[in-house]
N, C-alpha and C. Protein backbone atom coordinates (compact mmCIF):
# COMPACT_ATOMS: atom_id res chain seq x y z
N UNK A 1 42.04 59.06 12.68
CA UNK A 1 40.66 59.51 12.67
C UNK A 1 40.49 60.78 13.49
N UNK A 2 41.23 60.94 14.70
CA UNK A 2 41.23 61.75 15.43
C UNK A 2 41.78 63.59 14.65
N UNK A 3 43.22 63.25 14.06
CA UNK A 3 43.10 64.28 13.40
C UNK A 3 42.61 64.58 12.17
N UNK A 4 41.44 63.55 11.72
CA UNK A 4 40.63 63.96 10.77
C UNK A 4 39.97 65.13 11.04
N UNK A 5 39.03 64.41 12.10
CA UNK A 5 38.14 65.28 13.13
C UNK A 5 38.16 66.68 13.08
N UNK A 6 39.53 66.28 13.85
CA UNK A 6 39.68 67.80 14.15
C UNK A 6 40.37 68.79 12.94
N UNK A 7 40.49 68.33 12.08
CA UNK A 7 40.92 69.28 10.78
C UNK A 7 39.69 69.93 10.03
N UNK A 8 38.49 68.86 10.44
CA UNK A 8 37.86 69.07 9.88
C UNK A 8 36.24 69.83 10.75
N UNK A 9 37.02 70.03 11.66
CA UNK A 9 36.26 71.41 12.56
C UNK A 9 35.41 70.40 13.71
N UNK A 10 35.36 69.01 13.61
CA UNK A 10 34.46 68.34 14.47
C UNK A 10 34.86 68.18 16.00
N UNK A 11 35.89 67.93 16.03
CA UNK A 11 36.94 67.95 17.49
C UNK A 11 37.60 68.62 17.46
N UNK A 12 37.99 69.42 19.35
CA UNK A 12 38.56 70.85 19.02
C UNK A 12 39.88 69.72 20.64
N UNK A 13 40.82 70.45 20.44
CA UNK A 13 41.63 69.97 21.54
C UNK A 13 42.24 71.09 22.26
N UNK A 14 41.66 71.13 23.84
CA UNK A 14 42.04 71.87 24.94
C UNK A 14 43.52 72.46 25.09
N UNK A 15 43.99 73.57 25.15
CA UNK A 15 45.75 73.70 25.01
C UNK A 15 46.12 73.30 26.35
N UNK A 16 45.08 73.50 27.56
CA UNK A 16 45.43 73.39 28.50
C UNK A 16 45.59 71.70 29.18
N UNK A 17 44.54 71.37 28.46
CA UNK A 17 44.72 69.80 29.68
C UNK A 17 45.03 68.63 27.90
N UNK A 18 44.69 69.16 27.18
CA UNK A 18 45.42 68.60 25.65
C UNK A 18 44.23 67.54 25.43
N UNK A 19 42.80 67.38 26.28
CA UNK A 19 41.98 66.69 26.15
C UNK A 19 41.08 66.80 24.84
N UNK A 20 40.27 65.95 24.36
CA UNK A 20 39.30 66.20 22.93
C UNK A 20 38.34 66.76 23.73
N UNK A 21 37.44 67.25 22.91
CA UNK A 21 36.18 67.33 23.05
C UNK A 21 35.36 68.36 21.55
N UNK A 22 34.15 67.47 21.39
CA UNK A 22 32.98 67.51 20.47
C UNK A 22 33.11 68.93 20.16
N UNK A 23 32.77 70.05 18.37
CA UNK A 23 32.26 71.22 18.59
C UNK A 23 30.99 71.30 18.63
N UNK A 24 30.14 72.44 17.88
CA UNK A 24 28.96 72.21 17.91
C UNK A 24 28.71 72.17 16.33
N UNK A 25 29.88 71.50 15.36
CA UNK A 25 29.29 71.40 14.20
C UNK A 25 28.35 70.03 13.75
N UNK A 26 28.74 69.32 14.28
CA UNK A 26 27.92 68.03 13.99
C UNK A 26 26.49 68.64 14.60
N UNK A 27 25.77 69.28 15.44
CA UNK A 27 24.66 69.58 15.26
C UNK A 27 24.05 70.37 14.30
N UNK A 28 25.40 71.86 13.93
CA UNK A 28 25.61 72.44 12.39
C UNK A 28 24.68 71.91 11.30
N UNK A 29 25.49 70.97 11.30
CA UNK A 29 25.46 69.79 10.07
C UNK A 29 24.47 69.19 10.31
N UNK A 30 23.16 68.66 11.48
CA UNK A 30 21.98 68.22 11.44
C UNK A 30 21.20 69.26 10.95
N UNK A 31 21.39 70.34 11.37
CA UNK A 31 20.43 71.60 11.69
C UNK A 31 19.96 71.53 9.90
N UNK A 32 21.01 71.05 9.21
CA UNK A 32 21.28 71.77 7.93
C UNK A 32 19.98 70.64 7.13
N UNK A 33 19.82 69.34 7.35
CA UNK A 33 18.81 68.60 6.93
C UNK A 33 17.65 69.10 7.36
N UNK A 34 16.80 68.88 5.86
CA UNK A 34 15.38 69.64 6.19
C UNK A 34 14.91 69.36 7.06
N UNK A 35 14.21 67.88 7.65
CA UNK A 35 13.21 67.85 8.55
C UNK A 35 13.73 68.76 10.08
N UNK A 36 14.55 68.73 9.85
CA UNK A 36 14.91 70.08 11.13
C UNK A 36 14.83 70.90 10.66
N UNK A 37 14.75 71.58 9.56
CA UNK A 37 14.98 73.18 9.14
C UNK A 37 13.40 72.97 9.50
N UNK A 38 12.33 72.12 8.33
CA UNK A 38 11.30 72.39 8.88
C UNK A 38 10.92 72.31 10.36
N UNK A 39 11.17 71.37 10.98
CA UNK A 39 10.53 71.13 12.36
C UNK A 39 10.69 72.46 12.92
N UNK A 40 12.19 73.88 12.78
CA UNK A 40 12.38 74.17 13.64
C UNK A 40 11.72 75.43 13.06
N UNK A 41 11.46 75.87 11.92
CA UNK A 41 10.88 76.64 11.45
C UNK A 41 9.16 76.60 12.08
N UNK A 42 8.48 75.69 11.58
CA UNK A 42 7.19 75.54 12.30
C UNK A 42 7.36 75.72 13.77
N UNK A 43 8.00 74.95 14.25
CA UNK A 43 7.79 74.75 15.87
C UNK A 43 8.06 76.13 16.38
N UNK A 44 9.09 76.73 15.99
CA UNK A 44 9.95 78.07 16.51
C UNK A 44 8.85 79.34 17.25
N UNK A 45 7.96 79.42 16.25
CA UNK A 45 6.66 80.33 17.01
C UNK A 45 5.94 80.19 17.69
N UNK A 46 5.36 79.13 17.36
CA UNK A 46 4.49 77.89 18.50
C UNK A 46 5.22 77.63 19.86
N UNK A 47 6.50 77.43 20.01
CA UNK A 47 6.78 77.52 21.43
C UNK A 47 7.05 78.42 21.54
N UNK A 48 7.52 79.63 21.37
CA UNK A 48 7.92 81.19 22.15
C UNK A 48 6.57 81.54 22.54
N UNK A 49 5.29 81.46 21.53
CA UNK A 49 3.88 81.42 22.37
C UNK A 49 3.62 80.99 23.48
N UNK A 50 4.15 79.74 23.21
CA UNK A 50 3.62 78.97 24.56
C UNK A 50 4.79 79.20 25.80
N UNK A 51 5.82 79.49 25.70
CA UNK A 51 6.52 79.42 26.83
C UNK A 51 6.12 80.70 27.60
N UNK A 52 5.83 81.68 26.87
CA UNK A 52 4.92 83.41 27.40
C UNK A 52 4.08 83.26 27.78
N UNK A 53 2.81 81.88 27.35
CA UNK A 53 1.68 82.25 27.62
C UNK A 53 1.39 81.59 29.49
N UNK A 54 2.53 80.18 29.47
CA UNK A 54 2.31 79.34 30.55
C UNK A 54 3.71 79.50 31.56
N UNK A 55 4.38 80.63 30.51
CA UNK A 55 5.83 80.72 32.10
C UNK A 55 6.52 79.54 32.66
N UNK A 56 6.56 78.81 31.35
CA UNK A 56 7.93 77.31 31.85
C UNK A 56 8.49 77.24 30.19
N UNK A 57 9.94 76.72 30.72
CA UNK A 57 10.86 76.48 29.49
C UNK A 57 9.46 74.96 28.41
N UNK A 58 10.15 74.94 27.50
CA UNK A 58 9.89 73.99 26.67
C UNK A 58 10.86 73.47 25.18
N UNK A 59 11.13 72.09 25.19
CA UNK A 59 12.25 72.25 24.51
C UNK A 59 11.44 70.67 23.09
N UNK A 60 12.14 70.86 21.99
CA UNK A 60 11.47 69.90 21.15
C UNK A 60 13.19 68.97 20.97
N UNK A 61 12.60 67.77 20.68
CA UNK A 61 13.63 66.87 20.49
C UNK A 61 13.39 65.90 19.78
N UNK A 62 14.40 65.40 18.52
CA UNK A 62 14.13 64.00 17.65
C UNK A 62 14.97 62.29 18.10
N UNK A 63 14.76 61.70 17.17
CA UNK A 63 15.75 60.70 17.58
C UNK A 63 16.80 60.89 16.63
N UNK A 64 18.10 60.48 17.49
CA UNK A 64 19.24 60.63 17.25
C UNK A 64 20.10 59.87 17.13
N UNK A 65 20.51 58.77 16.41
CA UNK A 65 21.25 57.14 16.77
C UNK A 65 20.70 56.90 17.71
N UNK A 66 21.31 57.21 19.14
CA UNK A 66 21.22 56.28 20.30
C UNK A 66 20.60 57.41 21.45
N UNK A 67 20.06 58.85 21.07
CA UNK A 67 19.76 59.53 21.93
C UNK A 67 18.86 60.30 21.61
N UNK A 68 18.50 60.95 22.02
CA UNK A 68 17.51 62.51 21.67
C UNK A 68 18.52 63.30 21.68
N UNK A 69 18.18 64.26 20.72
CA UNK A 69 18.69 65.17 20.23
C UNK A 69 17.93 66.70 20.48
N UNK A 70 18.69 67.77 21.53
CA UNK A 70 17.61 68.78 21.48
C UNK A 70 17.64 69.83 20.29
N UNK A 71 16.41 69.93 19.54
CA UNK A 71 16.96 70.57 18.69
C UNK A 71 15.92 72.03 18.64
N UNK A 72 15.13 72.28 19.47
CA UNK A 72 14.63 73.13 19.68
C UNK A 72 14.35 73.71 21.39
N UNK A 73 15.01 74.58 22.05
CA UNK A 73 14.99 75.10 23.55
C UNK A 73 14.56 76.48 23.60
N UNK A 74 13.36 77.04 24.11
CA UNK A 74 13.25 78.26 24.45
C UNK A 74 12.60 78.09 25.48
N UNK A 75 12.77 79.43 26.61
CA UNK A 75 12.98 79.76 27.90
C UNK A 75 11.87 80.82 28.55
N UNK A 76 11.14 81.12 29.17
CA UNK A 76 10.55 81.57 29.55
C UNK A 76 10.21 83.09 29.79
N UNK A 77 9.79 84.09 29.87
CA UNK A 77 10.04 85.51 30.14
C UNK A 77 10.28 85.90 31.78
N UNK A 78 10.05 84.64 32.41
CA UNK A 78 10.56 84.95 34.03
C UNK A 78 11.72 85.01 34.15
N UNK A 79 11.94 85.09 35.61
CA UNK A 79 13.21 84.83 36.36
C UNK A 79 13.99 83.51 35.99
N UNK A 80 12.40 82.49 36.37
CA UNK A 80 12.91 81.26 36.93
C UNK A 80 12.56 80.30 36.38
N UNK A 81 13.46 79.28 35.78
CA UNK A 81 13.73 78.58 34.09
C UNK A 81 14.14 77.02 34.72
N UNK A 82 13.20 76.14 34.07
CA UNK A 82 14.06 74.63 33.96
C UNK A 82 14.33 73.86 32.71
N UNK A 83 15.22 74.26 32.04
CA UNK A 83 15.52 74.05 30.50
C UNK A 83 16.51 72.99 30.53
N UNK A 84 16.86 72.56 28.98
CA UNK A 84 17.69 71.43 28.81
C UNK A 84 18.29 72.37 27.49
N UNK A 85 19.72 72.25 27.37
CA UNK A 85 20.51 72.81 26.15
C UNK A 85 20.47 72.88 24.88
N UNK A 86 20.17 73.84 24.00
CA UNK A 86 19.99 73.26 22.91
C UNK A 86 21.31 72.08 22.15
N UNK A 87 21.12 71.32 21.25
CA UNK A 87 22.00 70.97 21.03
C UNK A 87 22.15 69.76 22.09
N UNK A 88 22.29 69.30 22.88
CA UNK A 88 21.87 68.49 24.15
C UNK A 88 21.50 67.31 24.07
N UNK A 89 22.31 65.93 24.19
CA UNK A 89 22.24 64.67 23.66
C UNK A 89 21.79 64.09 25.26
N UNK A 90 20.13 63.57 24.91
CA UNK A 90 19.82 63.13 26.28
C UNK A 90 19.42 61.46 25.94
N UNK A 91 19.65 60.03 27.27
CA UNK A 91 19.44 59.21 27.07
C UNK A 91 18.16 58.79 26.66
N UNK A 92 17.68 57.85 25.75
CA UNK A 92 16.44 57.71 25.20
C UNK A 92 14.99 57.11 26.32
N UNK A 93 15.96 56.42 26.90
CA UNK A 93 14.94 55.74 27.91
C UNK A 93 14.17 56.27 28.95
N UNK A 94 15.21 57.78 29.20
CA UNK A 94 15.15 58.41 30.32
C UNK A 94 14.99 59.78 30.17
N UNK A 95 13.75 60.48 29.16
CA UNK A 95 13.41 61.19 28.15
C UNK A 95 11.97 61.03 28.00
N UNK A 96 11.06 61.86 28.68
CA UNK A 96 9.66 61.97 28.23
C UNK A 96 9.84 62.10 26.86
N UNK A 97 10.33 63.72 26.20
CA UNK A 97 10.58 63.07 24.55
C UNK A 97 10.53 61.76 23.79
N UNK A 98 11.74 61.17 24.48
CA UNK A 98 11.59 59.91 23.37
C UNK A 98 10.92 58.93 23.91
N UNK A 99 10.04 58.75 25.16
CA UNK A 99 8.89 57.74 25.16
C UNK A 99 7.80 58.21 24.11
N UNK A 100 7.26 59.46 23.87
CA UNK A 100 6.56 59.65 23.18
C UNK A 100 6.45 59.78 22.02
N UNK A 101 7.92 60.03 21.39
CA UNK A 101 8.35 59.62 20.23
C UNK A 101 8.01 58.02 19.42
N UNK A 102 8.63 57.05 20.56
CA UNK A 102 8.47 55.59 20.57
C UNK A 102 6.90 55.22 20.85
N UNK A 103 6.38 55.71 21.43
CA UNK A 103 5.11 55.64 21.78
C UNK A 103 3.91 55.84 20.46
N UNK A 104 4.57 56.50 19.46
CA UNK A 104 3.93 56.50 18.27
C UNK A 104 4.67 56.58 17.32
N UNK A 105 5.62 55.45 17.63
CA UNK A 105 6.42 55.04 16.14
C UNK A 105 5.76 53.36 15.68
N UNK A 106 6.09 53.08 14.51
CA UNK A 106 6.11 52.02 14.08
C UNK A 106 6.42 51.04 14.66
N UNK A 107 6.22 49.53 14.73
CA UNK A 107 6.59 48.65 15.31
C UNK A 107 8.06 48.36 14.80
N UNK A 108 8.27 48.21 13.54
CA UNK A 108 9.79 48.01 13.48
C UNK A 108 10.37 48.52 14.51
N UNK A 109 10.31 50.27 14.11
CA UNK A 109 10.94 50.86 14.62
C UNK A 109 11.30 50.73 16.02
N UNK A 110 10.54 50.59 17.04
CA UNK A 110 10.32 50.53 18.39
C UNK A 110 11.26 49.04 18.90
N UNK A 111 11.02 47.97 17.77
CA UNK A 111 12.06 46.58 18.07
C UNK A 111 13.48 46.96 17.52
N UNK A 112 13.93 47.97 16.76
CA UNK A 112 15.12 48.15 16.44
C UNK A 112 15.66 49.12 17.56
N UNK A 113 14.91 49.98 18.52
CA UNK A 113 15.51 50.55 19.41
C UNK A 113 15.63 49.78 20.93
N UNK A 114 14.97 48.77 20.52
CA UNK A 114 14.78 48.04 21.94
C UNK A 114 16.45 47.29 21.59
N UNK A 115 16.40 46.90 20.44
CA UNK A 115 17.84 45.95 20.54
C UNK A 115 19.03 46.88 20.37
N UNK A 116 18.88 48.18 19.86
CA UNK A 116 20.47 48.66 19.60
C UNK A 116 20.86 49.52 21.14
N UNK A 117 19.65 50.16 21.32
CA UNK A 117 19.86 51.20 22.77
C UNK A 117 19.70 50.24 24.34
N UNK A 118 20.65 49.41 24.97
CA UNK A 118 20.58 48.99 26.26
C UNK A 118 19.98 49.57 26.97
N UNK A 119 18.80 49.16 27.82
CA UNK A 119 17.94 49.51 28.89
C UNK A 119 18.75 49.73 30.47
N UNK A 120 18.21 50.65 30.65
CA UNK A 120 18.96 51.32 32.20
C UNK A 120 18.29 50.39 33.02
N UNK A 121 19.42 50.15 34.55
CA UNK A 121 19.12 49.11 35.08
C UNK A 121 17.58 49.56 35.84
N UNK A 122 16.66 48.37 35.97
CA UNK A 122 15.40 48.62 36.40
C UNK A 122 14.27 48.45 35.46
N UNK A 123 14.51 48.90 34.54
CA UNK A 123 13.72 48.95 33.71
C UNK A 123 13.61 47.67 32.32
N UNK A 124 12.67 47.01 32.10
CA UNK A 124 12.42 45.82 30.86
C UNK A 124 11.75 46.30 29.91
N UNK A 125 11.99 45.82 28.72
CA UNK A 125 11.16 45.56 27.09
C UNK A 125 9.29 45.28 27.51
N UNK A 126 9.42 44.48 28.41
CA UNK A 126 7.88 44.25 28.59
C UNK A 126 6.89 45.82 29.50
N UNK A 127 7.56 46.44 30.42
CA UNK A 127 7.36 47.28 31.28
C UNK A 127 7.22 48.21 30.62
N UNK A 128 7.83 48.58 30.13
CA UNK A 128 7.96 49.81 28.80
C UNK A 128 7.12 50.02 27.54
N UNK A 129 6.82 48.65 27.14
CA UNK A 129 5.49 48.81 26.22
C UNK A 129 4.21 48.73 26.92
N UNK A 130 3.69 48.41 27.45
CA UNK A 130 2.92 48.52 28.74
C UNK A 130 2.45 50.09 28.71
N UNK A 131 3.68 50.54 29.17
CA UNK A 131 3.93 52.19 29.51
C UNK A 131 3.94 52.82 27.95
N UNK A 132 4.31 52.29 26.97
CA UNK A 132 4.11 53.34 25.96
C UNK A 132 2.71 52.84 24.57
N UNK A 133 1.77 51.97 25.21
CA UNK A 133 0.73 51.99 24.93
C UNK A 133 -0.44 52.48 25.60
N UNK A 134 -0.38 52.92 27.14
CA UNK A 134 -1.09 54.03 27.75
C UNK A 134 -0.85 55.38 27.30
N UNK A 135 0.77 55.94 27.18
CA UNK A 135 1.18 57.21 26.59
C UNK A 135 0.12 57.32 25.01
N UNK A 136 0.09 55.95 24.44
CA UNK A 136 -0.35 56.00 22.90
C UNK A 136 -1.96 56.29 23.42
N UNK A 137 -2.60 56.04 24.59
CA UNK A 137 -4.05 55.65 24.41
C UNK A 137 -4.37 56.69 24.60
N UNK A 138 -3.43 57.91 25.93
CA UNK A 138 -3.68 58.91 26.22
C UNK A 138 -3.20 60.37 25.55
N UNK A 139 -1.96 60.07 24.48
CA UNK A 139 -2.35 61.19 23.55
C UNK A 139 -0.83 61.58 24.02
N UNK A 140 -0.02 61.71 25.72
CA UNK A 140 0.82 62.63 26.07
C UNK A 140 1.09 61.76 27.12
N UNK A 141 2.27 62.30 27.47
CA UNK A 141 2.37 62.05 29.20
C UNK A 141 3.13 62.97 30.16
N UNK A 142 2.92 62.73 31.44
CA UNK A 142 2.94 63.58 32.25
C UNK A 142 3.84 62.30 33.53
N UNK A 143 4.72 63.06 33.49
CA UNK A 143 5.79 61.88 35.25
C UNK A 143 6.12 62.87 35.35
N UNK A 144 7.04 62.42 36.26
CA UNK A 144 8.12 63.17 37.55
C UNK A 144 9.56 62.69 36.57
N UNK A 145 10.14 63.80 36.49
CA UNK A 145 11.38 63.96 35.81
C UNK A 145 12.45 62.90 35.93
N UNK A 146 13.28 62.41 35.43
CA UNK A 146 14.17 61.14 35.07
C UNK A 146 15.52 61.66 35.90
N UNK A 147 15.40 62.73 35.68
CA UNK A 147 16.83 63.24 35.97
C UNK A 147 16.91 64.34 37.11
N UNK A 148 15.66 65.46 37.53
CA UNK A 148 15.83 66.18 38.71
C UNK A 148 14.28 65.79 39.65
N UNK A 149 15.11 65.86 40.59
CA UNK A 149 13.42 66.04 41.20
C UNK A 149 12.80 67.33 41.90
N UNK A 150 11.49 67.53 41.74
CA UNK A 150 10.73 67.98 41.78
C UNK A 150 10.47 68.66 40.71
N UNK A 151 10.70 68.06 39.79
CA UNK A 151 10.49 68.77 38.01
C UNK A 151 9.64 67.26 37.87
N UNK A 152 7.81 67.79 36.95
CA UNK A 152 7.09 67.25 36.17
C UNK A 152 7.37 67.32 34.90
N UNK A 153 7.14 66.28 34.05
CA UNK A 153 7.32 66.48 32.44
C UNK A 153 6.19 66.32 31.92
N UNK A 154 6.13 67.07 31.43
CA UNK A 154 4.71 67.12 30.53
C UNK A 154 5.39 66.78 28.89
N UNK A 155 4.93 65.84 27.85
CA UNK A 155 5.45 65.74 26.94
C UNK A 155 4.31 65.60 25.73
N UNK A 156 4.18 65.79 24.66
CA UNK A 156 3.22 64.89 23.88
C UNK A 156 4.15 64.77 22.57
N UNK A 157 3.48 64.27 21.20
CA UNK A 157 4.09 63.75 20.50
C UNK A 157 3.88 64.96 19.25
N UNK A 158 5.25 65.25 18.15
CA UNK A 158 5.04 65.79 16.54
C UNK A 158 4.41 64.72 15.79
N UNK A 159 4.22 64.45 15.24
CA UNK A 159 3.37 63.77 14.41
C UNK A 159 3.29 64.43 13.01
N UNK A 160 3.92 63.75 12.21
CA UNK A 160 3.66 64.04 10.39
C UNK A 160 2.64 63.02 9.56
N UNK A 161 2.75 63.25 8.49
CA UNK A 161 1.48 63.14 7.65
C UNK A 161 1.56 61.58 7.28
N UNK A 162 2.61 60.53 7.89
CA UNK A 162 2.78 59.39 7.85
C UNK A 162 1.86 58.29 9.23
N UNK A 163 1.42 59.82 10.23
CA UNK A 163 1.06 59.47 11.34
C UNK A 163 1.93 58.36 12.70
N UNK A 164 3.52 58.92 12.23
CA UNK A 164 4.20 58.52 13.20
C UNK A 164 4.38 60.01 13.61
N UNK A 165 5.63 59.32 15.08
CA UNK A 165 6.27 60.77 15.46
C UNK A 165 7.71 61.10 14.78
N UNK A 166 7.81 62.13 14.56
CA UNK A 166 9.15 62.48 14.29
C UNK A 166 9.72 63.29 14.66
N UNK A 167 9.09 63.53 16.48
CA UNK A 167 9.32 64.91 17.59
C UNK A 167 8.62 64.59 18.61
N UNK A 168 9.01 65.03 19.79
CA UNK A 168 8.31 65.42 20.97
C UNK A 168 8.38 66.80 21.78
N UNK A 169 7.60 67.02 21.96
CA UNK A 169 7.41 68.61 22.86
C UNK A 169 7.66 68.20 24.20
N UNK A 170 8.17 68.78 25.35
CA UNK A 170 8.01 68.38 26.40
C UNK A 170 8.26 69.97 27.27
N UNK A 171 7.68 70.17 28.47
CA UNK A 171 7.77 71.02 29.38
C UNK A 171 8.12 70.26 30.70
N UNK A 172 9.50 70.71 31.02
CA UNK A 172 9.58 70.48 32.40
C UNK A 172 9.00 71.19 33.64
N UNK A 173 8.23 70.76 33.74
CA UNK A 173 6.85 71.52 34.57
C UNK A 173 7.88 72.04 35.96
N UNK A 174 8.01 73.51 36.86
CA UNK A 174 8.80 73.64 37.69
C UNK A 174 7.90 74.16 38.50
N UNK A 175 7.45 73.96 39.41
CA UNK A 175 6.39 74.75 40.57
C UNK A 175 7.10 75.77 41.58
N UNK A 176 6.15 76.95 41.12
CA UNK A 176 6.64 78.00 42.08
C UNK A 176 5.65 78.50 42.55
N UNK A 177 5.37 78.84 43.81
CA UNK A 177 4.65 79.68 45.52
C UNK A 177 3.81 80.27 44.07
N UNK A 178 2.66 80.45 44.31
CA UNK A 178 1.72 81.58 44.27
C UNK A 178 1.85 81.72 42.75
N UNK A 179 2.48 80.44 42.34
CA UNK A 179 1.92 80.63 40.49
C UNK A 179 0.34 80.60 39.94
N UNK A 180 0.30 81.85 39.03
CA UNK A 180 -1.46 82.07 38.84
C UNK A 180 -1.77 80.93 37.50
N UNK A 181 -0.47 80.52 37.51
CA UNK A 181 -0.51 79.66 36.00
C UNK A 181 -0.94 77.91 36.56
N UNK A 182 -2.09 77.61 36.47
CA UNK A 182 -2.33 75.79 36.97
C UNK A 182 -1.45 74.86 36.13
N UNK A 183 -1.31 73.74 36.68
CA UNK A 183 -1.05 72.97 36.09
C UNK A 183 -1.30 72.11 35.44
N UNK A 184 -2.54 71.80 35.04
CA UNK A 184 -3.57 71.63 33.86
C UNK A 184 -3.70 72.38 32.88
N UNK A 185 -3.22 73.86 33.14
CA UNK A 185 -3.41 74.68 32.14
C UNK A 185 -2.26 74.94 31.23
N UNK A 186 -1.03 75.00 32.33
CA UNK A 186 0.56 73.96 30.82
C UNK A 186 -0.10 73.01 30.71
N UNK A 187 -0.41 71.40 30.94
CA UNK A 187 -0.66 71.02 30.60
C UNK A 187 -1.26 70.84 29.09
N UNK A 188 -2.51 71.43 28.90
CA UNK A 188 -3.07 71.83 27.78
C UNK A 188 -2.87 72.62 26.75
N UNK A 189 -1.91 73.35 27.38
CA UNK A 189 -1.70 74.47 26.30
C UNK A 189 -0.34 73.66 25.55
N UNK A 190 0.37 72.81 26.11
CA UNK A 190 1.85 71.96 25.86
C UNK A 190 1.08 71.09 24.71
N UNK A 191 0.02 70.34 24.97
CA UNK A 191 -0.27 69.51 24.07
C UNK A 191 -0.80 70.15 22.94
N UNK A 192 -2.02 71.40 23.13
CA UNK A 192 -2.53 72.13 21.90
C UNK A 192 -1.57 72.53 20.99
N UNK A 193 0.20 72.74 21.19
CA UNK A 193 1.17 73.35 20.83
C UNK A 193 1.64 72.53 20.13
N UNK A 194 1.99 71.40 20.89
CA UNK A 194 2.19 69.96 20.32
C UNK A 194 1.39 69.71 19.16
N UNK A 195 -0.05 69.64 19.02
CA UNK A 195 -0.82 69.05 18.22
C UNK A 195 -0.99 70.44 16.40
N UNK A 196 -0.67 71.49 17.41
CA UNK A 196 -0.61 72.52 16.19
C UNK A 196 0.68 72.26 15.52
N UNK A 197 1.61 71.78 16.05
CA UNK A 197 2.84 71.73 14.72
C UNK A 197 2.41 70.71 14.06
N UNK A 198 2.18 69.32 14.37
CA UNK A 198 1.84 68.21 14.45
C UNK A 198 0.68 68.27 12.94
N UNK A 199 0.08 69.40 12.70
CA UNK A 199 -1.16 69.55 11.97
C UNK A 199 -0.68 70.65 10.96
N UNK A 200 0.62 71.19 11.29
CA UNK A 200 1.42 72.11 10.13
C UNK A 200 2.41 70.99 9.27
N UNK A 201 2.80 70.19 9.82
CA UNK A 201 3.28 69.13 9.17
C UNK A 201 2.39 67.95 8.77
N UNK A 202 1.23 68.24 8.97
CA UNK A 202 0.16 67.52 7.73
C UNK A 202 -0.18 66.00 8.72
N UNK A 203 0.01 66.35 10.05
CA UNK A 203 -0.09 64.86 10.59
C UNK A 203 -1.31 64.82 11.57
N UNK A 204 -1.86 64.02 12.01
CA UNK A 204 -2.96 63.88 13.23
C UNK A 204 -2.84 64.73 14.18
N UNK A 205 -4.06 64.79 15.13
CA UNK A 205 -3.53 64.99 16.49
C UNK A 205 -4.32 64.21 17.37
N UNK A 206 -3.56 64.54 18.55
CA UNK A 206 -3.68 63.77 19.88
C UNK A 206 -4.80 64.28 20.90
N UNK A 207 -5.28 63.28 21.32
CA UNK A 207 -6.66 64.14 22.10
C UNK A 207 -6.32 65.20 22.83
N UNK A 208 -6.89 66.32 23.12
CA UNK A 208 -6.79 67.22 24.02
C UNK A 208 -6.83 67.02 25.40
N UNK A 209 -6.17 67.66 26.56
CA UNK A 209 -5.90 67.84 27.84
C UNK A 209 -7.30 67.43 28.47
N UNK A 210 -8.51 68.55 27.75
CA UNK A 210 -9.70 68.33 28.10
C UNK A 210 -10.55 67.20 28.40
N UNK A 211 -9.84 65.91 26.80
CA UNK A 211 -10.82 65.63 26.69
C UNK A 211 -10.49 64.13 27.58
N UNK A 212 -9.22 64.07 28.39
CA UNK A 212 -8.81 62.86 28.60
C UNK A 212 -8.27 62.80 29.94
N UNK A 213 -8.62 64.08 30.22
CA UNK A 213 -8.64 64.81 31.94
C UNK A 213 -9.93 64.99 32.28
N UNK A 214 -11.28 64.74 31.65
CA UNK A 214 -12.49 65.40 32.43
C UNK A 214 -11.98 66.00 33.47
N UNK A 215 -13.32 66.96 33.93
CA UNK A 215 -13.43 67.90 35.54
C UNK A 215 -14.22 67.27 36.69
C-alpha cells in the first residue's frame, strides 16, 4: 500500500531520514470536488474583505472524516498574523470551526460524530450539546482558543440552502496595544462575512453581532 502511495504522488519519502510523509495532493484532490471549488470561490472575496477591513487572519474550514479540514486561510495586511495553514488537519472537538459546524448540523449527523471521533479527555457527549445548542441559539461563538493562549475565536457557521452547515468562518482574534479596530467590531464584521457566503449559497443566516450583543 505504501508503495502504492507513493507512486502515485500521495506519499513522498525523505532521502535523508528514509521517513514517509503526506504530499499536498490529497488536499489537490479535495480542492477538485465542487462544494470546495464553490465554497472557495464565494468565500475567497468575502474574506480578503474582511481580513483588510478588521486586521486579523481568518480561515474557513469543512468536515473532514475525523477532522477539519482548512480549506480556506488568508492573512491580514499587517505585520502581525495568527493564522492556521491552509490545507491544515485540525482536531474536531478542539475547533471553534467544527463546534459550529456541529452546532448546526443534523441530528444524525452530530450522533455519528459523537461515536466515530473520541472525545479529548475532559470533555462529555452531554457537556457539549449543552454547549452547541447555546452556539445554535446564539448564531456564533466566541472562547479563548483550544490550542494558544491569549488568542479569542470568533467563529460562526456557512450554511447552504438545506439550512445545515457545511463550513465555518472563524477569526483567531489576536490583541494588540493601541488597536483602533474593537473587538465587537471583528466580531460583527466575522459573522456579517459568515452570513454573506452563507446567503450566496442559498442558505439562512444567523443573527447579527448586534442583535444578540445589545449596547
Amino acid at each position: 500500500m505504501l508503495v502504492v502511495l507513493t507512486e502515485r504522488g500521495y506519499v513522498v519519502q525523505d532521502g535523508d531520514t528514509d521517513r514517509y510523509g503526506l504530499t499536498t495532493k490529497l488536499f489537490e484532490v479535495a480542492n477538485n470536488t465542487p462544494l470546495i471549488n464553490r465554497l472557495t470561490a464565494v468565500a475567497g472575496p468575502i474574506m480578503r474583505r474582511l481580513t483588510h477591513s478588521i486586521n486579523q487572519s481568518a480561515h474557513l474550514g469543512i468536515a473532514s472524516d475525523d477532522a477539519i479540514l482548512i480549506i480556506g486561510q488568508v492573512d491580514p495586511p499587517g505585520n502581525m498574523r495568527m493564522g492556521v495553514r491552509l490545507g491544515a488537519r485540525v482536531n474536531f472537538w478542539r475547533a471553534s470551526t467544527g463546534r459550529v459546524i456541529l452546532a448546526f448540523s443534523e441530528e444524525e449527523t452530530l450522533k455519528e460524530f459523537f461515536v466515530k471521533i473520541a472525545l479529548p479527555d475532559g470533555m462529555n457527549e452531554g457537556r457539549l450539546r449543552e454547549e452547541f445548542g447555546e452556539i445554535r441559539a446564539r448564531g456564533h461563538e466566541i472562547t479563548d482558543s483550544f490550542t494558544a493562549r491569549g488568542i479569542v475565536n470568533i467563529a460562526a457557521p456557512v450554511i447552504d440552502h438545506t439550512g445545515n452547515a457545511v463550513a465555518g468562518l472563524t477569526v483567531p482574534h489576536l490583541e494588540r496595544y493601541d488597536d483602533p479596530i474593537s473587538f465587537q467590531t471583528c466580531a460583527a464584521e466575522l459573522i456579517d462575512a459568515a452570513n454573506a457566503i452563507s446567503s450566496a449559497l442559498g442558505g439562512p443566516n444567523v443573527p447579527r453581532f448586534e442583535d444578540t450583543n445589545p449596547k
